[in-house]
C-alpha atoms as a PDB file:
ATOM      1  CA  UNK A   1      -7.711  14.531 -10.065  1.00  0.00           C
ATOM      2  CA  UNK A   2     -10.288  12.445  -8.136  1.00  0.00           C
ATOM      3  CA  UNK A   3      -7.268  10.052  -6.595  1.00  0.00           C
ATOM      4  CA  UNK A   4      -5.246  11.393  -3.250  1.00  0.00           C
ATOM      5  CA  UNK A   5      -1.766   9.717  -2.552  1.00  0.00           C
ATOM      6  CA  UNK A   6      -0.771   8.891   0.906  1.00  0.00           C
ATOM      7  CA  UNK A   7       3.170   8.587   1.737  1.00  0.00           C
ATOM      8  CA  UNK A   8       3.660   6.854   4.719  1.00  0.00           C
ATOM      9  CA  UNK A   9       7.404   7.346   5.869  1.00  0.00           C
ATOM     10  CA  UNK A  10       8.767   5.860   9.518  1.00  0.00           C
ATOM     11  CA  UNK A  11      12.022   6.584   9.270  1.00  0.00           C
ATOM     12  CA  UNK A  12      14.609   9.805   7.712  1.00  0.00           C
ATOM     13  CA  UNK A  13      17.772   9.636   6.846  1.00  0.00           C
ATOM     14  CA  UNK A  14      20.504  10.184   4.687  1.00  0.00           C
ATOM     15  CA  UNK A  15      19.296   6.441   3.260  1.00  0.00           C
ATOM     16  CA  UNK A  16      15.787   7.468   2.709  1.00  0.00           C
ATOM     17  CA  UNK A  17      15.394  11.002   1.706  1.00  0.00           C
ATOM     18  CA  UNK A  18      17.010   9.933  -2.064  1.00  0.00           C
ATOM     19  CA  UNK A  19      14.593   6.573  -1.926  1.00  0.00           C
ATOM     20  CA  UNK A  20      11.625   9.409  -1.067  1.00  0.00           C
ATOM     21  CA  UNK A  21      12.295  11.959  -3.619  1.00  0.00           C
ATOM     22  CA  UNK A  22      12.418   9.448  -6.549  1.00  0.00           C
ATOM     23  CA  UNK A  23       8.780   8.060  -5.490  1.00  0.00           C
ATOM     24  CA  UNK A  24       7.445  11.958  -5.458  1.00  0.00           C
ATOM     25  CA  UNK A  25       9.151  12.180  -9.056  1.00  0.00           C
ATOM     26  CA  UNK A  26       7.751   9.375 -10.041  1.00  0.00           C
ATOM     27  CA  UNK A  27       4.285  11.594  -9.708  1.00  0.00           C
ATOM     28  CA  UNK A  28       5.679  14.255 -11.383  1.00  0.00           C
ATOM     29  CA  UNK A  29       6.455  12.628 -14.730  1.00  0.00           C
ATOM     30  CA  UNK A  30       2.518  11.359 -14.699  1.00  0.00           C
ATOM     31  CA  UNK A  31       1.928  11.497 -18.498  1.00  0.00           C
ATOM     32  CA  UNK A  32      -1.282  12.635 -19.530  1.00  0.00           C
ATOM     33  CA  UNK A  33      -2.574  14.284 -16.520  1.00  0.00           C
ATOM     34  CA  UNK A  34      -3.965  17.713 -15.948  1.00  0.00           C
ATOM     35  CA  UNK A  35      -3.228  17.817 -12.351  1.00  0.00           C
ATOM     36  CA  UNK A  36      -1.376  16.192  -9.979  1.00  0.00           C
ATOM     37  CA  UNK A  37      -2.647  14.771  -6.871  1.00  0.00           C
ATOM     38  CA  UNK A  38      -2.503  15.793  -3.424  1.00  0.00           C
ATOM     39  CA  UNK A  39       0.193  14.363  -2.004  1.00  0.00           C
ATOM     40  CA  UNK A  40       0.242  13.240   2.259  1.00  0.00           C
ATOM     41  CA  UNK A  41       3.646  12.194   3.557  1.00  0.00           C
ATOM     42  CA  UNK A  42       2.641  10.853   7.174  1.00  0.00           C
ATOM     43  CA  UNK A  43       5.686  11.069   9.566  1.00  0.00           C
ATOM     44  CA  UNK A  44       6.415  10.263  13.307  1.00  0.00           C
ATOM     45  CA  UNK A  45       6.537  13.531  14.986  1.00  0.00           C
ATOM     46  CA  UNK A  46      10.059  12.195  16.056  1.00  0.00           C
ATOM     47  CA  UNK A  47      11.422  12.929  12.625  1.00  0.00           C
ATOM     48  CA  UNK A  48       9.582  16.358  11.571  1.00  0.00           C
ATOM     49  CA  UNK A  49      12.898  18.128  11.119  1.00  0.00           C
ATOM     50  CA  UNK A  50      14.634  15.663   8.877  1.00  0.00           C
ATOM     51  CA  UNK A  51      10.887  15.374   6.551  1.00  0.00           C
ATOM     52  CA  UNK A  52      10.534  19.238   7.074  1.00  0.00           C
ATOM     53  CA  UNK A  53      14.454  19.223   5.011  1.00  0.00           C
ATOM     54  CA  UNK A  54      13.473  16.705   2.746  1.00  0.00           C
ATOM     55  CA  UNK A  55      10.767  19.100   1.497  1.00  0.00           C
ATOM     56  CA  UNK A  56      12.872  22.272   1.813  1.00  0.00           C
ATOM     57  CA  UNK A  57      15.228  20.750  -0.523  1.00  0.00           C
ATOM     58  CA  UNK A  58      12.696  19.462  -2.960  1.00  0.00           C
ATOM     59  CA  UNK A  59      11.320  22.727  -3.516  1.00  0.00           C
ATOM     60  CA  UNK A  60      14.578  23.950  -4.705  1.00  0.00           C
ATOM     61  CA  UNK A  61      14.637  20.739  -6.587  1.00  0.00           C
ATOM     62  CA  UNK A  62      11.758  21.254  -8.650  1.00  0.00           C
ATOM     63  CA  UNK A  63       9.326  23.607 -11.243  1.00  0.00           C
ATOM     64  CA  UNK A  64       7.094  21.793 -11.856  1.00  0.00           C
ATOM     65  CA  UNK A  65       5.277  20.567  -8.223  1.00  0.00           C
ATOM     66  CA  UNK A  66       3.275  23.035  -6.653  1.00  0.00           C
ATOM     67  CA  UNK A  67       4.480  22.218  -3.234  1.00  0.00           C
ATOM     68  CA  UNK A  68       1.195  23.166  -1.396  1.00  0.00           C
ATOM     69  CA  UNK A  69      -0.040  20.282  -2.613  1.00  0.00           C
ATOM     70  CA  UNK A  70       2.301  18.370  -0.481  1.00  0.00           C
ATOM     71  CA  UNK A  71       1.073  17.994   3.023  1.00  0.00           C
ATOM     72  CA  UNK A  72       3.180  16.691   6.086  1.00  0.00           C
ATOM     73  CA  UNK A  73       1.109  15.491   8.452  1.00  0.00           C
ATOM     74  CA  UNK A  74       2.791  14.519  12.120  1.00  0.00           C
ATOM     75  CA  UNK A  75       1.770  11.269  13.199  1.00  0.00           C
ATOM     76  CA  UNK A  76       1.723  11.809  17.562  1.00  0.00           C
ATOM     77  CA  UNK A  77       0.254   8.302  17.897  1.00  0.00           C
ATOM     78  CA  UNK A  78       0.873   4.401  16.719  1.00  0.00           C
ATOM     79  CA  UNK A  79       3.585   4.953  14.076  1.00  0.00           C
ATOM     80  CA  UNK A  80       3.228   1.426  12.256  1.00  0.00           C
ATOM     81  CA  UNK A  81       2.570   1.529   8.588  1.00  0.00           C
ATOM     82  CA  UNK A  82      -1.028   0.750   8.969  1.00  0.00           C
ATOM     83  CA  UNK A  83      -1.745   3.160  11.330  1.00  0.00           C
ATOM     84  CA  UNK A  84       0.257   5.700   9.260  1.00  0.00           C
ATOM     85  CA  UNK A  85      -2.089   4.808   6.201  1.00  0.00           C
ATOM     86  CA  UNK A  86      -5.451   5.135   8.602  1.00  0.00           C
ATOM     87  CA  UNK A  87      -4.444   8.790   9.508  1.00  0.00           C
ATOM     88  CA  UNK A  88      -3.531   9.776   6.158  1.00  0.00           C
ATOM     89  CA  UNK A  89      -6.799   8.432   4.854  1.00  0.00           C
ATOM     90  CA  UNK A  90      -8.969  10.603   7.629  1.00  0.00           C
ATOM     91  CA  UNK A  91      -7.163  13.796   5.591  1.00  0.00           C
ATOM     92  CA  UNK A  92      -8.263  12.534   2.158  1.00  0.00           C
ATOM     93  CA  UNK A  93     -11.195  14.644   0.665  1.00  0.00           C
ATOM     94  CA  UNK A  94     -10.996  12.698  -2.504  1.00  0.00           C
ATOM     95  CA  UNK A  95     -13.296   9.592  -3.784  1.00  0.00           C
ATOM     96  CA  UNK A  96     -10.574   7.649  -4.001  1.00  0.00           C
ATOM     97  CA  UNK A  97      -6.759   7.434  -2.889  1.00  0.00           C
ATOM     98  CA  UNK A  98      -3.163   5.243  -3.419  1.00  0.00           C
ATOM     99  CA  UNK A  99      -0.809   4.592  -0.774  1.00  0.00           C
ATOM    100  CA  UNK A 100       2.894   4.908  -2.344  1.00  0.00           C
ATOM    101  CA  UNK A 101       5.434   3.486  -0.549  1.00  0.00           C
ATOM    102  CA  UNK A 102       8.434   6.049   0.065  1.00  0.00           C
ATOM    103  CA  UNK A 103      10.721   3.571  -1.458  1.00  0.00           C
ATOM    104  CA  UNK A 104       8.891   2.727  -4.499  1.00  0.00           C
ATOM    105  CA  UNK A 105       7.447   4.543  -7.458  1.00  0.00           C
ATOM    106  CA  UNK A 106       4.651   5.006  -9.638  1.00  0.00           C
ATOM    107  CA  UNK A 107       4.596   3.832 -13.277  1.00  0.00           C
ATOM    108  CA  UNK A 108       4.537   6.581 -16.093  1.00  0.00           C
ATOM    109  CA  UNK A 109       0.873   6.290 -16.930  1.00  0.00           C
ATOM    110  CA  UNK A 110      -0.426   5.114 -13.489  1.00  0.00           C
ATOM    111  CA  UNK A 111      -2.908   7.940 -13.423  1.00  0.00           C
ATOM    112  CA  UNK A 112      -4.090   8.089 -16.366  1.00  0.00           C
ATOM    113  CA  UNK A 113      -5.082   4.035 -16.473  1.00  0.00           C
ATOM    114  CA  UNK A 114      -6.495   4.495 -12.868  1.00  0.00           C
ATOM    115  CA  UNK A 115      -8.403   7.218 -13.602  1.00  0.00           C
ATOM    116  CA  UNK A 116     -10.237   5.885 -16.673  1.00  0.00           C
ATOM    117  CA  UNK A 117     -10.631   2.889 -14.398  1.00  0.00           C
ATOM    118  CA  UNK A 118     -12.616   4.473 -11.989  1.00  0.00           C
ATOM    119  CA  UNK A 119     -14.780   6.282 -14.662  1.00  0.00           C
ATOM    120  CA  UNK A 120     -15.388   3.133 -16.548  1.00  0.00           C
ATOM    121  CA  UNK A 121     -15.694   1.069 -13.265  1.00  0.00           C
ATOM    122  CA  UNK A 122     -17.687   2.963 -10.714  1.00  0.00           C
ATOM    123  CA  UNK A 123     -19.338  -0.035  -9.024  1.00  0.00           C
ATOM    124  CA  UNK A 124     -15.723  -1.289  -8.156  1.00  0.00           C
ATOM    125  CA  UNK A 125     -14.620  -0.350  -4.583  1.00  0.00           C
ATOM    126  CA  UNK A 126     -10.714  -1.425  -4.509  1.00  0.00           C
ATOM    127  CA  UNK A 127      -8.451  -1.473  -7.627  1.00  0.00           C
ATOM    128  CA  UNK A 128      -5.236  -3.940  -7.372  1.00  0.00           C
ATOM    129  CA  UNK A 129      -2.779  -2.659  -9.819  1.00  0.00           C
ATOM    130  CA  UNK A 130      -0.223  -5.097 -11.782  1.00  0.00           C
ATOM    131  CA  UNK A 131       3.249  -4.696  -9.927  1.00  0.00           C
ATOM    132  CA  UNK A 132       6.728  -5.332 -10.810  1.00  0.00           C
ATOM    133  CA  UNK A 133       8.829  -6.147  -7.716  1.00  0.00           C
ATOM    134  CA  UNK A 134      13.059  -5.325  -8.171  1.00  0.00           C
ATOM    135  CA  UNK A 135      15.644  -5.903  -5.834  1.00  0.00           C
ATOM    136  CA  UNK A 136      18.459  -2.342  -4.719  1.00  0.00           C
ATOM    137  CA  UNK A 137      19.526  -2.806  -8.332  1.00  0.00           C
ATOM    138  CA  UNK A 138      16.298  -1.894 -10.012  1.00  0.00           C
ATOM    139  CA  UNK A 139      16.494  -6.175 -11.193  1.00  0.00           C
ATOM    140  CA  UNK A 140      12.847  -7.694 -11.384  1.00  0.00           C
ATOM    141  CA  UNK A 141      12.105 -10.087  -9.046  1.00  0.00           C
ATOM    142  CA  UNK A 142       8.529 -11.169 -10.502  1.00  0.00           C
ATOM    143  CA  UNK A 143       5.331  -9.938 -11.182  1.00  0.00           C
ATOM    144  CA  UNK A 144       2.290  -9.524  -8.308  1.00  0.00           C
ATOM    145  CA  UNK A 145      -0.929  -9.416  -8.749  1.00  0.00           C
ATOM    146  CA  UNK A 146      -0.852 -10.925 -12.177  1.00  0.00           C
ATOM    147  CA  UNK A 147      -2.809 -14.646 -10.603  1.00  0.00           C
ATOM    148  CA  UNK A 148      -5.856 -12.908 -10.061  1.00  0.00           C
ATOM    149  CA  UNK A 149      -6.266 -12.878 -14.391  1.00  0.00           C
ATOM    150  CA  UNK A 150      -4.494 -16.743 -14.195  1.00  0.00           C
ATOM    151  CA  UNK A 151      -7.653 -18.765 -15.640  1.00  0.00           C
ATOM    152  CA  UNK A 152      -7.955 -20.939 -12.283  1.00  0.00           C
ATOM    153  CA  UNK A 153      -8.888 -17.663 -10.642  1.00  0.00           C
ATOM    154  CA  UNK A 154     -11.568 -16.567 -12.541  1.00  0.00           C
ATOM    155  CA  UNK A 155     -13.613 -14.575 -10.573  1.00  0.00           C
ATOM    156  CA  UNK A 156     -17.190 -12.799 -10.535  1.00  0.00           C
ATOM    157  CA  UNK A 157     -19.655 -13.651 -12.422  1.00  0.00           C
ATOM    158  CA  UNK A 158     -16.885 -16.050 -14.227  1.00  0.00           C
ATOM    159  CA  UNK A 159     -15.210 -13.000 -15.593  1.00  0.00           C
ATOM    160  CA  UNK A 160     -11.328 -12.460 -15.464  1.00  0.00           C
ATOM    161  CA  UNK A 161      -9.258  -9.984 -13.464  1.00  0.00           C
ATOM    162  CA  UNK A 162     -11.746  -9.530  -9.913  1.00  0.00           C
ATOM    163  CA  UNK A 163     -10.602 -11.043  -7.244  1.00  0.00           C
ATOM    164  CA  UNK A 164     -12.460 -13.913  -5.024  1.00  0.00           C
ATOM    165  CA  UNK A 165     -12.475 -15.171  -1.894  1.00  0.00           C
ATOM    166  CA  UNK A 166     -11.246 -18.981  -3.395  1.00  0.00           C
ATOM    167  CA  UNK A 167      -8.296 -16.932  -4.952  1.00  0.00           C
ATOM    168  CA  UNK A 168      -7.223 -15.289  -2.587  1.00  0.00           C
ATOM    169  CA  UNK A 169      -7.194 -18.531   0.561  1.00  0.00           C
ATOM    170  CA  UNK A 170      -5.239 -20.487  -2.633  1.00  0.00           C
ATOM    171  CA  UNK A 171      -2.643 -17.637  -3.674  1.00  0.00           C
ATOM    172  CA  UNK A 172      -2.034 -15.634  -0.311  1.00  0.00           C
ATOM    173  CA  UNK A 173       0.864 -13.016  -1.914  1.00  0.00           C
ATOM    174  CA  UNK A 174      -1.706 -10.294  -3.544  1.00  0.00           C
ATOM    175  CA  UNK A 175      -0.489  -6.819  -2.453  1.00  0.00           C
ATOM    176  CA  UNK A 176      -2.194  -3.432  -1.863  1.00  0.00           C
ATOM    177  CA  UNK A 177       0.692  -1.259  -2.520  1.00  0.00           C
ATOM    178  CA  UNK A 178       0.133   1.371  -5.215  1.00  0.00           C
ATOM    179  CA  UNK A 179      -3.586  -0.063  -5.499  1.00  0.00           C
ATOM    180  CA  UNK A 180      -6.520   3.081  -5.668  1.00  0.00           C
ATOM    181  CA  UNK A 181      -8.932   2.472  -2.924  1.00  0.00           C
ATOM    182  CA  UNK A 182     -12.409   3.773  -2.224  1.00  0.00           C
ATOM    183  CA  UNK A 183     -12.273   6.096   0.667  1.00  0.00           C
ATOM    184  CA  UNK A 184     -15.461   5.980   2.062  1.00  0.00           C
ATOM    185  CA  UNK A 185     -15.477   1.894   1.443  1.00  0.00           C
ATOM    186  CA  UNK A 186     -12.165   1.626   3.030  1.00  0.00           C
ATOM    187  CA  UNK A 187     -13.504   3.357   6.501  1.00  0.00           C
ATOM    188  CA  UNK A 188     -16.674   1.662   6.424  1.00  0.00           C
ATOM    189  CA  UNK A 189     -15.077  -1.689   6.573  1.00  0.00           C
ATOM    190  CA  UNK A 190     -12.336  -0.355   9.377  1.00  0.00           C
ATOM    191  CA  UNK A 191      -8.999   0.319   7.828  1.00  0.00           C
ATOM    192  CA  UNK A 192      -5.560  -1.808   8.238  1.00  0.00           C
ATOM    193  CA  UNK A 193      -4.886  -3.801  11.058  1.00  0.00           C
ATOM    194  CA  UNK A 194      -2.253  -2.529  13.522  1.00  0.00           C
ATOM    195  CA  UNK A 195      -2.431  -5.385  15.644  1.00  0.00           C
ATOM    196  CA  UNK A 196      -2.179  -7.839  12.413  1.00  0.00           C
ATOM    197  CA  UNK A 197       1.619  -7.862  11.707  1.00  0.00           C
ATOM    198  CA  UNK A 198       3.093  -9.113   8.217  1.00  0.00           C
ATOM    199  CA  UNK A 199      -0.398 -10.214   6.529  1.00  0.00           C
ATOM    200  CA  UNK A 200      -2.297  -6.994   7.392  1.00  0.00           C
ATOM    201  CA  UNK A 201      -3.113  -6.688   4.004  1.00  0.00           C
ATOM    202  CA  UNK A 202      -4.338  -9.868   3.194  1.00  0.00           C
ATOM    203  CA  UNK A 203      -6.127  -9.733   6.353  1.00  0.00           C
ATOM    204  CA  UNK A 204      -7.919  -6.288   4.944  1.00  0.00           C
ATOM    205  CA  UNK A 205      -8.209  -8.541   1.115  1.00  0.00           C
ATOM    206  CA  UNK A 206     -10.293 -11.394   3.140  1.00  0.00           C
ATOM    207  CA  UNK A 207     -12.298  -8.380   5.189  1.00  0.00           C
ATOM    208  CA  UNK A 208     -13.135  -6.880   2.211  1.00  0.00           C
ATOM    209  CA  UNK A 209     -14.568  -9.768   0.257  1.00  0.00           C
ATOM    210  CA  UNK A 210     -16.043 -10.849   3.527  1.00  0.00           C
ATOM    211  CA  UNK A 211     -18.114  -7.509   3.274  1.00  0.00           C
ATOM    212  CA  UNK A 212     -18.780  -8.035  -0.476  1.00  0.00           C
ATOM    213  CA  UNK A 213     -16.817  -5.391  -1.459  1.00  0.00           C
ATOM    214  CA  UNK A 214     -15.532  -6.181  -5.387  1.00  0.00           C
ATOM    215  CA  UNK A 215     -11.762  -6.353  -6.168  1.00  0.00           C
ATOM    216  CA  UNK A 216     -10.897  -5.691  -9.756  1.00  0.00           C
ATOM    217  CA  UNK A 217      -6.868  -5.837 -10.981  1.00  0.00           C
ATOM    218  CA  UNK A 218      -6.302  -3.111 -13.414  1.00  0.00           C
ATOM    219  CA  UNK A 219      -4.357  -5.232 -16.096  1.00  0.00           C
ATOM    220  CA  UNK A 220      -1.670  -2.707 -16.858  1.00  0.00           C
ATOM    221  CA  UNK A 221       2.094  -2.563 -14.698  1.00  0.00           C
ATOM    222  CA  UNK A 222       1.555   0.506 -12.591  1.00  0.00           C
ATOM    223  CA  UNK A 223       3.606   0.075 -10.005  1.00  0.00           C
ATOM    224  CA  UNK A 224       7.431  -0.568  -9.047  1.00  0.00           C
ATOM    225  CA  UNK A 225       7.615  -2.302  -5.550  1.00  0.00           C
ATOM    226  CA  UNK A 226      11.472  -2.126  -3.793  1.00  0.00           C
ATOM    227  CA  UNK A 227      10.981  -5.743  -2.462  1.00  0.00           C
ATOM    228  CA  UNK A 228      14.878  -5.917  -0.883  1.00  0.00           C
ATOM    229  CA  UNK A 229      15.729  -2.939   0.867  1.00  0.00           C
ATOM    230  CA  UNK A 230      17.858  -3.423   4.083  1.00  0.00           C
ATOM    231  CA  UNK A 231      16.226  -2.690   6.759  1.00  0.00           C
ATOM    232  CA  UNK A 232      12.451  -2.360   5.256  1.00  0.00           C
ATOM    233  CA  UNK A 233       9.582  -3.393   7.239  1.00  0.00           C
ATOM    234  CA  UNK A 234       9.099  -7.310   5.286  1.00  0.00           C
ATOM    235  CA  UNK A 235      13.270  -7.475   5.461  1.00  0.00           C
ATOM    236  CA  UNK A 236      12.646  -7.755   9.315  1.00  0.00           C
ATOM    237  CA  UNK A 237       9.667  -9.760   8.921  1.00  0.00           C
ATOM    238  CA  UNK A 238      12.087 -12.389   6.858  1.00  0.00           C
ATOM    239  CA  UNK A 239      15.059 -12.170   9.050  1.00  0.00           C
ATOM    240  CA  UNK A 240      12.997 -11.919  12.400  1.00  0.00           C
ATOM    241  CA  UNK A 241      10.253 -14.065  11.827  1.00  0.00           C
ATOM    242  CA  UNK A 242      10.134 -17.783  12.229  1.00  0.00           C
ATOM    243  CA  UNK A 243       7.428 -20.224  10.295  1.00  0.00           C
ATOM    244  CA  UNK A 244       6.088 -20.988  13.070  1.00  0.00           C
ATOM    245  CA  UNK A 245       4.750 -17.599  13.433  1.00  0.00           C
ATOM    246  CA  UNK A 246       4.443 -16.727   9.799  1.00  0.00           C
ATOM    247  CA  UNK A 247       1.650 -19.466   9.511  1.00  0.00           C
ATOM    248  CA  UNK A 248       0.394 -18.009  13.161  1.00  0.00           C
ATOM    249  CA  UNK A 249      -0.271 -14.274  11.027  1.00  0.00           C
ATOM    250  CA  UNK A 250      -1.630 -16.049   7.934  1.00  0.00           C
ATOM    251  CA  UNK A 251      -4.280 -17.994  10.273  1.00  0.00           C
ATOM    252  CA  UNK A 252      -4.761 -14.963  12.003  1.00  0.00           C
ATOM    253  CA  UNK A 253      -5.638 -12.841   9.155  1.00  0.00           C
ATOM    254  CA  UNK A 254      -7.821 -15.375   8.262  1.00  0.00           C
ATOM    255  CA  UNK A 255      -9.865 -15.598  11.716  1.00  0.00           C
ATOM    256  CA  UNK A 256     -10.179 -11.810  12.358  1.00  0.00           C
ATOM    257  CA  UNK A 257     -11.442 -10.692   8.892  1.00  0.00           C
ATOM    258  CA  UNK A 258     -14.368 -11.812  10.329  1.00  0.00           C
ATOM    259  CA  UNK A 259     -14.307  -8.650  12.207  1.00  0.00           C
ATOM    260  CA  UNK A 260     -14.571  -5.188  11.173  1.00  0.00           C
ATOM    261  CA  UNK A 261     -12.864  -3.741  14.538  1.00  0.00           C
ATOM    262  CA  UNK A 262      -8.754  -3.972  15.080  1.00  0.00           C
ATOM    263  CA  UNK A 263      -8.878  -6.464  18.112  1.00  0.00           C
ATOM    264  CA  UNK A 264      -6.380  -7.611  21.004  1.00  0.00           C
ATOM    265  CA  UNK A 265      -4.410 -10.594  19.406  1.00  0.00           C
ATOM    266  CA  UNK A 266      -4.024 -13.256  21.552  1.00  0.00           C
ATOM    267  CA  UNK A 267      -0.149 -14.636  21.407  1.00  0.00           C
ATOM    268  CA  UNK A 268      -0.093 -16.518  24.230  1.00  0.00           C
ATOM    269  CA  UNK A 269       0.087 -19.998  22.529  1.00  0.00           C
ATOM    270  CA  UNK A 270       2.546 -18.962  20.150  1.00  0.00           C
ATOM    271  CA  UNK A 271       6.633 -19.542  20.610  1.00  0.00           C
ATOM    272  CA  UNK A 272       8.333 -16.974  19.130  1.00  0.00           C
ATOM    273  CA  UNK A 273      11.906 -17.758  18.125  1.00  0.00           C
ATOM    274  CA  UNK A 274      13.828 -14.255  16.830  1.00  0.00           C
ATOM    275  CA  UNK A 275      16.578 -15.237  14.263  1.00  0.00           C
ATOM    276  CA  UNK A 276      19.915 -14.077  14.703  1.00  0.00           C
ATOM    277  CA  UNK A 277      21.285 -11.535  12.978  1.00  0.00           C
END
């Protein structure tokens, strides 16, 4: 298996420990696969005893899993999801690696398709998979990631399903979730964000194309994306954030992909207005 998974997981609690254990099963029903990944749950060192219980009880869970291939790694410094992802990704001794969401899952035959994408696609750097968002009651929501093969988004070379830099300044809701990313490309080009809050990954989309690196959409649903949960990191963004500074992020993201390096963001001009609860 040439594809690492990284787990980042903030909080532990009676809430999330179910939401976590279906996304590892959803890697253990992989059809088709002769081994299963490597799997990194990165945790605040805060909550090592309740992710240290989570795995103690999976074990007596499961056959199958060969637990040693599930690391925890404690997290002793920034604890936002980006920075969560960067750590994992410094662990990684794989080409290439996902980042599953602990509330999410993995489609039956996400593997296999994103392993013969890789073989067949070698030139490609970052690999957007089609996603199916659902709300607490497993409901679809929409598709994402599906515009990129829209015929107004045509991309390289004027063939469908790689992304562009037109595309993605016209159709800002692409998402990295569950996509298999080049390791070495994703360090050479700096990582997520921290200080880019709510478009961090459309911020890293722009950066990318900005350092010609080529975006293809694998054009196959491997991915389930939890889009509603109470309490998630975008449910704050909604509730918290007003458009004033939701169009202060976007144009933010757009200025610093300019720049390799996570810089100082400067929020002085900006009124922020929290929402009540």
């Amino acid at each position: 298996m040439n594809i690492s998974v990284i787990i980042p997981v903030h909080e532990c609690d009676d809430n999330v420990t179910p939401l976590l254990t279906r996304a590892v099963d959803s890697i253990e029903r992989q059809k088709d696969v002769d081994t299963l990944p490597v799997i990194y749950v990165v945790h605040p060192v805060a909550i090592k005893e309740c992710v240290n219980g989570w795995k103690d009880s999976m074990i007596r869970k499961h056959e199958k899993f060969n637990f040693e291939n599930i690391v925890l790694v404690e997290n002793e410094g920034k604890t936002d999801y980006q920075a969560q992802v960067n750590l994992g990704v410094k662990l990684v001794t794989t080409d290439y690696f996902s980042v599953l969401e602990f509330d999410d899952e993995y489609g039956d035959s996400y593997f296999k398709n994103a392993s013969s994408y890789t073989v067949a696609y070698p030139e490609i750097d970052f690999f957007m998979t089609m996603m199916i968002e659902v709300n607490e009651k497993n409901e679809g929501i929409k598709m994402t990631n599906e515009t990129v093969w829209a015929q107004q988004f045509v991309g390289e070379n004027g063939e469908m399903g790689y992304l562009n830099a037109n595309a993605l300044k016209q159709y800002t809701d692409f998402k990295l979730s569950g996509a298999v990313l080049n390791k070495s490309e994703f360090e050479n080009i700096g990582g997520y964000k921290s200080n880019i809050k709510l478009t961090f990954m459309y911020e890293f989309l722009l950066r990318a194309l900005n350092n010609t690196c080529k975006i293809y959409s694998i054009p196959k649903i491997g991915y389930k994306h939890l889009a509603t949960r109470e309490g998630s990191l975008f449910d704050d963004y909604q509730k918290n954030m007003n458009v004033n500074e939701r169009k202060f992020w976007f144009e933010t993201a757009t200025k610093e992909s300019n720049f390799v390096n996570d810089r100082v963001i400067d929020m002085s001009g900006l009124e922020v207005v929290v929402a009540e609860k």
